[in-house]
Protein backbone atom coordinates (compact mmCIF):
# COMPACT_ATOMS: atom_id res chain seq x y z
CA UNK A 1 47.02 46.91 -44.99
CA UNK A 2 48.41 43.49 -46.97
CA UNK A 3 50.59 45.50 -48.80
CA UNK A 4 52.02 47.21 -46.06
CA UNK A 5 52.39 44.01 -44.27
CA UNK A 6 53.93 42.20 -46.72
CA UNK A 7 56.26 45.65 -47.38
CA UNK A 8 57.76 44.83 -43.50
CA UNK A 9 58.22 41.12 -44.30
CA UNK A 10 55.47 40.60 -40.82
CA UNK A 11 55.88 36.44 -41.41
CA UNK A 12 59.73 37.20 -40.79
CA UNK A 13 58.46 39.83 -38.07
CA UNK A 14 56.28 36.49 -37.02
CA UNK A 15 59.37 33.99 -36.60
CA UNK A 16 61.06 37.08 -34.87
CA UNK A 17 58.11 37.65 -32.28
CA UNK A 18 58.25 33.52 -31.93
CA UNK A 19 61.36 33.50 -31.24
CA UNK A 20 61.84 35.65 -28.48
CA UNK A 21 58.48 34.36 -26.76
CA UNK A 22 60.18 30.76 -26.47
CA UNK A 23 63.50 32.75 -24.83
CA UNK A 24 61.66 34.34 -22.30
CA UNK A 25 58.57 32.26 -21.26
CA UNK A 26 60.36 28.72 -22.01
CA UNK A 27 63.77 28.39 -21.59
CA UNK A 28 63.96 31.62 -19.12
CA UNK A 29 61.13 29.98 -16.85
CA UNK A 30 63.42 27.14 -16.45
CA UNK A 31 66.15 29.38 -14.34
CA UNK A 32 66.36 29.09 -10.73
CA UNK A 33 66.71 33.73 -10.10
CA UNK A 34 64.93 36.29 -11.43
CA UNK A 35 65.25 37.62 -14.76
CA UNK A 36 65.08 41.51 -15.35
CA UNK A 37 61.88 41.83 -17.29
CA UNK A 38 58.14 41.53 -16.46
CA UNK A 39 55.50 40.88 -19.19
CA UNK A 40 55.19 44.93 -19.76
CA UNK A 41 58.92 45.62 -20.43
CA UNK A 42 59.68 42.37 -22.38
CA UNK A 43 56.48 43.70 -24.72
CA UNK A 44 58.45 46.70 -25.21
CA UNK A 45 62.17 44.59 -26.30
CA UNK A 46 59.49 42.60 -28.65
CA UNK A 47 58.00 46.18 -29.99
CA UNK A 48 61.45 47.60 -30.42
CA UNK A 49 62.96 44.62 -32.16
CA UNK A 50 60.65 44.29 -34.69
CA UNK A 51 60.18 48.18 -35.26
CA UNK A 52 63.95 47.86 -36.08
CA UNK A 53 64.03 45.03 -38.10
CA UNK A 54 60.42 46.44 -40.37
CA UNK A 55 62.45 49.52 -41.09
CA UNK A 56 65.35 47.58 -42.52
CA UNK A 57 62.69 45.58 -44.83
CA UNK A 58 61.65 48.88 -45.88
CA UNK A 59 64.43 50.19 -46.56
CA UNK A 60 66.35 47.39 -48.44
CA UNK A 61 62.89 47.41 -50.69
CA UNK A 62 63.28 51.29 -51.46
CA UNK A 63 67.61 50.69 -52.42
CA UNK A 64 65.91 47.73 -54.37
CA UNK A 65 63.11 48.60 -56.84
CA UNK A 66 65.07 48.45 -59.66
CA UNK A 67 66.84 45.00 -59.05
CA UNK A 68 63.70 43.20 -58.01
CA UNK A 69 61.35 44.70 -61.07
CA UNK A 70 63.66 41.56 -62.47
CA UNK A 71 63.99 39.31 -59.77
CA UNK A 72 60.48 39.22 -58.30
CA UNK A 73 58.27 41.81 -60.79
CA UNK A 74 55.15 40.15 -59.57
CA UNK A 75 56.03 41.01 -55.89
CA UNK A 76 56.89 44.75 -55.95
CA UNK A 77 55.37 47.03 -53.93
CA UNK A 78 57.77 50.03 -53.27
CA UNK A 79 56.89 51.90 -57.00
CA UNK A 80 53.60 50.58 -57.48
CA UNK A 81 51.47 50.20 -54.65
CA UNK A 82 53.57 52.60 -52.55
CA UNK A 83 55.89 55.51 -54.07
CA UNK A 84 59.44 55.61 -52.57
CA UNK A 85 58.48 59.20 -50.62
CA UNK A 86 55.39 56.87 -48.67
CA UNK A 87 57.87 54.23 -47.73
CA UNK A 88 60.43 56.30 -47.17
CA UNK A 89 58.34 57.55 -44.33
CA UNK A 90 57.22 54.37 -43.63
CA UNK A 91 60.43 53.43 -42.73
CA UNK A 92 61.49 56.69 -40.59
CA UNK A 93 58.62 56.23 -38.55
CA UNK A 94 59.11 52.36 -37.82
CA UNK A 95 62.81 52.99 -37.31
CA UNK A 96 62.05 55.91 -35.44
CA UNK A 97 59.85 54.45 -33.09
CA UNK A 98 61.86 51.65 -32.82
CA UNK A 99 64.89 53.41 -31.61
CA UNK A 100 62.94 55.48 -28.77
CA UNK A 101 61.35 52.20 -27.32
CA UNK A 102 64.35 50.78 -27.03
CA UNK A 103 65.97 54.05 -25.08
CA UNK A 104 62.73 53.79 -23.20
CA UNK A 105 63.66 50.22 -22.28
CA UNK A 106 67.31 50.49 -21.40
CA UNK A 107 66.38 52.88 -18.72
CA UNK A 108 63.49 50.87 -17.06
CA UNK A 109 66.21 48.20 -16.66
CA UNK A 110 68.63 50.52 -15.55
CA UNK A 111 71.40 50.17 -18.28
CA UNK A 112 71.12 52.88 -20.15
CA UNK A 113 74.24 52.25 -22.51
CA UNK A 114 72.34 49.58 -23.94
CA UNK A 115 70.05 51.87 -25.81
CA UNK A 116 72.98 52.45 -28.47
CA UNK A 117 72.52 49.48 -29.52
CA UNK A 118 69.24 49.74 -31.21
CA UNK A 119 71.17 53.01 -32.85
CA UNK A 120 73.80 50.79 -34.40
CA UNK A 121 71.16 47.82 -35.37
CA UNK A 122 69.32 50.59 -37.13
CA UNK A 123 72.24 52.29 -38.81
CA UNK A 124 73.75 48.99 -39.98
CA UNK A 125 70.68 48.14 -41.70
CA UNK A 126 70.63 51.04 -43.55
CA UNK A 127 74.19 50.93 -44.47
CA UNK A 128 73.37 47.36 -45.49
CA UNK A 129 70.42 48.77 -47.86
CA UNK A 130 72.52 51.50 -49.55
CA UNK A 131 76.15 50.23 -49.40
CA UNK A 132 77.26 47.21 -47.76
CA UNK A 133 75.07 44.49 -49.53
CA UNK A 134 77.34 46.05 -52.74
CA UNK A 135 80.26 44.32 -51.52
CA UNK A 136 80.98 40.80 -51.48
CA UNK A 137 79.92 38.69 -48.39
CA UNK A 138 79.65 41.41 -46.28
CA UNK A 139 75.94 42.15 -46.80
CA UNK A 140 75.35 38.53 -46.18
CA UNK A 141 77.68 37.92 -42.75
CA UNK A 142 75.51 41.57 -41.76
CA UNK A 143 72.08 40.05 -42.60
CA UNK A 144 73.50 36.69 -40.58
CA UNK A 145 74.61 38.95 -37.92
CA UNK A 146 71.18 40.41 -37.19
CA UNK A 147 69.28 37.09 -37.32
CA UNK A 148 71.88 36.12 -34.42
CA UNK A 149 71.50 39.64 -32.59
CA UNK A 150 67.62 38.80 -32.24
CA UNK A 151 68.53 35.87 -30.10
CA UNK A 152 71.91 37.06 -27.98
CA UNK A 153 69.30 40.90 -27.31
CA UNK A 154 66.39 38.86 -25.06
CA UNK A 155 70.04 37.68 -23.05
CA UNK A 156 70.88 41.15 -22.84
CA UNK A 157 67.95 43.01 -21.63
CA UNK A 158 66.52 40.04 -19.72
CA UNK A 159 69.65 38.71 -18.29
CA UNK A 160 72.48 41.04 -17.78
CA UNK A 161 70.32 43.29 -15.67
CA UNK A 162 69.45 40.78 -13.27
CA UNK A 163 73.12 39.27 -12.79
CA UNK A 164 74.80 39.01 -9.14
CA UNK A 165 76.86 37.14 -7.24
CA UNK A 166 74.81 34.57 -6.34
CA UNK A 167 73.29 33.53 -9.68
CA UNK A 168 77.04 33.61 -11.83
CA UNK A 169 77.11 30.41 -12.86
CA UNK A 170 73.16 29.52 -14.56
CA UNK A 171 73.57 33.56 -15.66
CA UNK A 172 76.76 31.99 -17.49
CA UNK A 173 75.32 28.58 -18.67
CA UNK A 174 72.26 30.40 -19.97
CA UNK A 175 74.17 33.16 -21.59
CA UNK A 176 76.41 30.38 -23.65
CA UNK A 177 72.87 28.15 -24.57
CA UNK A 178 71.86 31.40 -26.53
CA UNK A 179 75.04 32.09 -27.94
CA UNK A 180 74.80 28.49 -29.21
CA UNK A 181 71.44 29.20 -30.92
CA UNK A 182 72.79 32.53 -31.94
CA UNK A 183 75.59 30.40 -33.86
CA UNK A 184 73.04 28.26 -35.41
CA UNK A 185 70.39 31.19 -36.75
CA UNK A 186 74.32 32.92 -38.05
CA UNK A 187 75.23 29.85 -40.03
CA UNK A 188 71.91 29.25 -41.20
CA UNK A 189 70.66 32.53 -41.81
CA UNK A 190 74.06 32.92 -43.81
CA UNK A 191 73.83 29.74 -45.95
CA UNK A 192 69.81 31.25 -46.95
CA UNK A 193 70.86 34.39 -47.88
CA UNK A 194 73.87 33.11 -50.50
CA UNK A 195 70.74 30.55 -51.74
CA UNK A 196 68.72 33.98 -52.08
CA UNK A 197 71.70 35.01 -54.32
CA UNK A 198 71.75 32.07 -56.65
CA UNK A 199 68.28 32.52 -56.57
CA UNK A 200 68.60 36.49 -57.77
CA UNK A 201 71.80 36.18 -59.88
CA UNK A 202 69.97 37.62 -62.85
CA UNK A 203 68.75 40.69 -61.00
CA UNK A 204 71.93 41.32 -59.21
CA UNK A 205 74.13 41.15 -62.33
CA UNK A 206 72.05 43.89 -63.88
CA UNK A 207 72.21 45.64 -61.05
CA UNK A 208 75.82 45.92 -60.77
CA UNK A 209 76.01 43.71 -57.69
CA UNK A 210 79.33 41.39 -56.77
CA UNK A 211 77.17 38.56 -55.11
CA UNK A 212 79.31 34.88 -54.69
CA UNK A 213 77.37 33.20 -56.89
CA UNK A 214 78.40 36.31 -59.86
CA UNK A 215 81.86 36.08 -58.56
CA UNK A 216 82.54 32.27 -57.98
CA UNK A 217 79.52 30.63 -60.44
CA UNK A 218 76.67 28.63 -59.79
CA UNK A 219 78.56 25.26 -59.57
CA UNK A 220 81.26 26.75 -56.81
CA UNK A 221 78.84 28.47 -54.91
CA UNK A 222 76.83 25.49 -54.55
CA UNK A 223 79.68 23.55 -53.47
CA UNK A 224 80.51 26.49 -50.91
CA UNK A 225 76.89 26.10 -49.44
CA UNK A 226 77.40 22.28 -49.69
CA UNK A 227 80.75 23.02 -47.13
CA UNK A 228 78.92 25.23 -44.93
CA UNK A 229 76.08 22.61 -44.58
CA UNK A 230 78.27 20.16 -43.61
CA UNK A 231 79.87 21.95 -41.17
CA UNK A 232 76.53 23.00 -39.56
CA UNK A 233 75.45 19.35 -39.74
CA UNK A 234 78.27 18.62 -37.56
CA UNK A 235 78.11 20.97 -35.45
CA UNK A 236 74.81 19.95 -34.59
CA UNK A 237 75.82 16.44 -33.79
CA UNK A 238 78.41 16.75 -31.67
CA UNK A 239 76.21 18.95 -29.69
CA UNK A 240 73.49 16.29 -29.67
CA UNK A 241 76.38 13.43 -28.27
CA UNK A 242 77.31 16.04 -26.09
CA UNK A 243 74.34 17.35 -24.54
CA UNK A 244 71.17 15.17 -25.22
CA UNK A 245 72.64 11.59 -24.97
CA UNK A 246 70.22 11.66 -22.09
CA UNK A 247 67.40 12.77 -24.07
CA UNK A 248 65.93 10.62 -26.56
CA UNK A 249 63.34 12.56 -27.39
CA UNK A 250 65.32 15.68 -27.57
CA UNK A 251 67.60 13.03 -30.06
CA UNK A 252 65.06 12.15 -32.25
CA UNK A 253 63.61 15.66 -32.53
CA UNK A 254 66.76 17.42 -33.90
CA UNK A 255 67.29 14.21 -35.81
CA UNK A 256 64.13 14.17 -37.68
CA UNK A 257 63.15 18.16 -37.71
CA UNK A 258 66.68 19.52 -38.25
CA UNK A 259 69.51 16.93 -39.12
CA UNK A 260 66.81 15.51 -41.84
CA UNK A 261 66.38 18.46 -43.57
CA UNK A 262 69.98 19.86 -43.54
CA UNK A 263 70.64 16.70 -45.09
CA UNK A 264 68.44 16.95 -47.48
CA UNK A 265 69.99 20.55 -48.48
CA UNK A 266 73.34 19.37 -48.58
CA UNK A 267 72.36 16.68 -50.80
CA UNK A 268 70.43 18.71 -53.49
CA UNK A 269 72.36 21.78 -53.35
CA UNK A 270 74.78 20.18 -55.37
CA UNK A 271 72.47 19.44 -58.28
CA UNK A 272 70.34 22.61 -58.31
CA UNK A 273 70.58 25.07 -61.06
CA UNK A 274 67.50 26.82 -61.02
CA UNK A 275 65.59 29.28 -59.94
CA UNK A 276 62.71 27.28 -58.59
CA UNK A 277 64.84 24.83 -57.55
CA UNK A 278 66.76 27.69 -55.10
CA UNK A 279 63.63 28.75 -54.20
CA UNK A 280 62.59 25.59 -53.00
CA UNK A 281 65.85 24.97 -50.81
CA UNK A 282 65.66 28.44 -49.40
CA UNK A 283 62.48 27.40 -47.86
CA UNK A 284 63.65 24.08 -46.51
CA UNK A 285 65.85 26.19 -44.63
CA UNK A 286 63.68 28.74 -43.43
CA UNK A 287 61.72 25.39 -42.28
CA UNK A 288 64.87 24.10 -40.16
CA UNK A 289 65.16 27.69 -38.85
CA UNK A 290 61.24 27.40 -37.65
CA UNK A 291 62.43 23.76 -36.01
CA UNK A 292 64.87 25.74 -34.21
CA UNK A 293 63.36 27.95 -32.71
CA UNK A 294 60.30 25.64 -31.57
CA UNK A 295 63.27 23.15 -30.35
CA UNK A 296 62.93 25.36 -27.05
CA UNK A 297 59.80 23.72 -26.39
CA UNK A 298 61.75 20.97 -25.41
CA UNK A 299 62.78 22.69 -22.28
CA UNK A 300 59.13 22.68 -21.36
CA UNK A 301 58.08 19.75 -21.87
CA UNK A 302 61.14 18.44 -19.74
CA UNK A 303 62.74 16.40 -22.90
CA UNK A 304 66.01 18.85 -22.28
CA UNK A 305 67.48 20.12 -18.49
């Protein structure tokens, strides 16, 4: 059972679960109409979502067991405690299941188009195991792309089924909040996985991989992730003298919990050449990504309106 738990990545399946909570039963609560879900059928979006996502863990491991016998021996499981055929099923019947909740879903709401898009989250993720994290970038904008999806979907399904006339304009301010956070879990997610290369530059080289940090170097790639920090940094200020001038709690939160860290990152990026050292930073981001998503907390607590 721990191996097959830590085969689906369920502390990522954790933040995932988190995440989506806080949309619904936080910042959702706060809305003056109806949203589309009840408990039941917001269960199911949560079951689907992280069906999907535990099949593209799988996966990825399976397309990877040669790469990470370098880059993380001690952590294999695909080959050793599981043989490719076991998680190969493993992963059609998470995927699988996955797939047909969400169908289920999309017609309980009454929007049945929307059940395609579990069908392309599921067959980019596979393209991403066997092809697309080949190429340069792309496998990291995809990865950065699904972190965002797993936001902008609870919008989707709990949101755009309830929308009318009357309730336009929160449906709209709502709708842009989360593609705000969507931004911020893109960026971020995007500057973690190029650490994760620098981190796995041995592994990827002998696996024939064209990561940035092969292509560009350690030193330039750092500096890239130094940009990109920056640029979330400030991003996240002008937002904050924006939006929560009024909130000094709210300030002092993203200030201490988020601005601190990134900081912090920006700061040491530029220094790092190490593996433990990458691995270290990797985590202070997954960290501000936690901070995130308990930021919607604020909205219950009244510290954001």
């Amino acid at each position: 059972m721990v191996a097959f738990l830590n085969l689906i990545r369920f502390k990522n399946l954790i933040f995932i679960v988190l995440l989506q909570v806080l949309i619904k039963f936080i910042l959702f609560d706060s809305l003056e109409f109806n949203t589309a879900l009840s408990g039941f059928n917001f269960t199911i979006l949560i079951f689907a979502t992280v069906c999907i996502a535990a099949g593209g863990y799988i996966i990825n491991d399976i397309y990877d067991v040669a790469i990470d016998r370098i880059n993380k021996p001690e952590r294999l499981i695909v080959g050793t405690i599981f043989s490719q055929n076991k998680a190969y099923n493993f992963y059609v019947g998470t995927t699988t299941t996955g797939v047909f909740a969400g169908f289920y879903l999309s017609n309980l709401v009454e929007k049945p188009f929307l059940a395609g898009l579990f069908i392309i989250l599921a067959a980019l993720l596979y393209l991403y195991a066997s092809y697309i994290k080949k190429l340069i970038l792309a496998g990291n904008l995809l990865v950065a792309l699904m972190a965002a999806m797993s936001i902008i979907i609870v919008g989707l399904f709990d949101l755009f089924p309830a929308l009318n006339f009357e309730n336009q304009a929160e449906f709209s301010n709502t709708f842009i909040l989360l593609l705000a956070y969507a931004l911020f879990a893109f960026l971020l997610t995007l500057i973690r996985e190029i650490v994760k290369d620098l981190e796995d530059i041995n592994g990827d080289k002998n696996g024939g991989r064209k990561t940035i940090p092969i292509v560009l170097g350690r030193k330039r790639t750092g500096f890239l992730l130094f940009i990109l920090g920056v640029v979330v940094t400030c991003c996240l200020l002008f937002y904050m003298y924006h939006q929560l001038y009024r909130f000094p709690y709210a300030m002092l939160y993203f200030l201490f919990f988020i601005i601190g860290p990134l900081l912090y990152f920006c700061i040491n990026i530029l220094s790092t050449n190490n593996k433990k050292g990458y691995a270290k930073l990797a985590s202070i981001l997954k960290l501000i990504m936690l901070f995130g998503i308990l930021s919607f907390l604020l909205y219950h607590f009244g510290f954001i309106e």
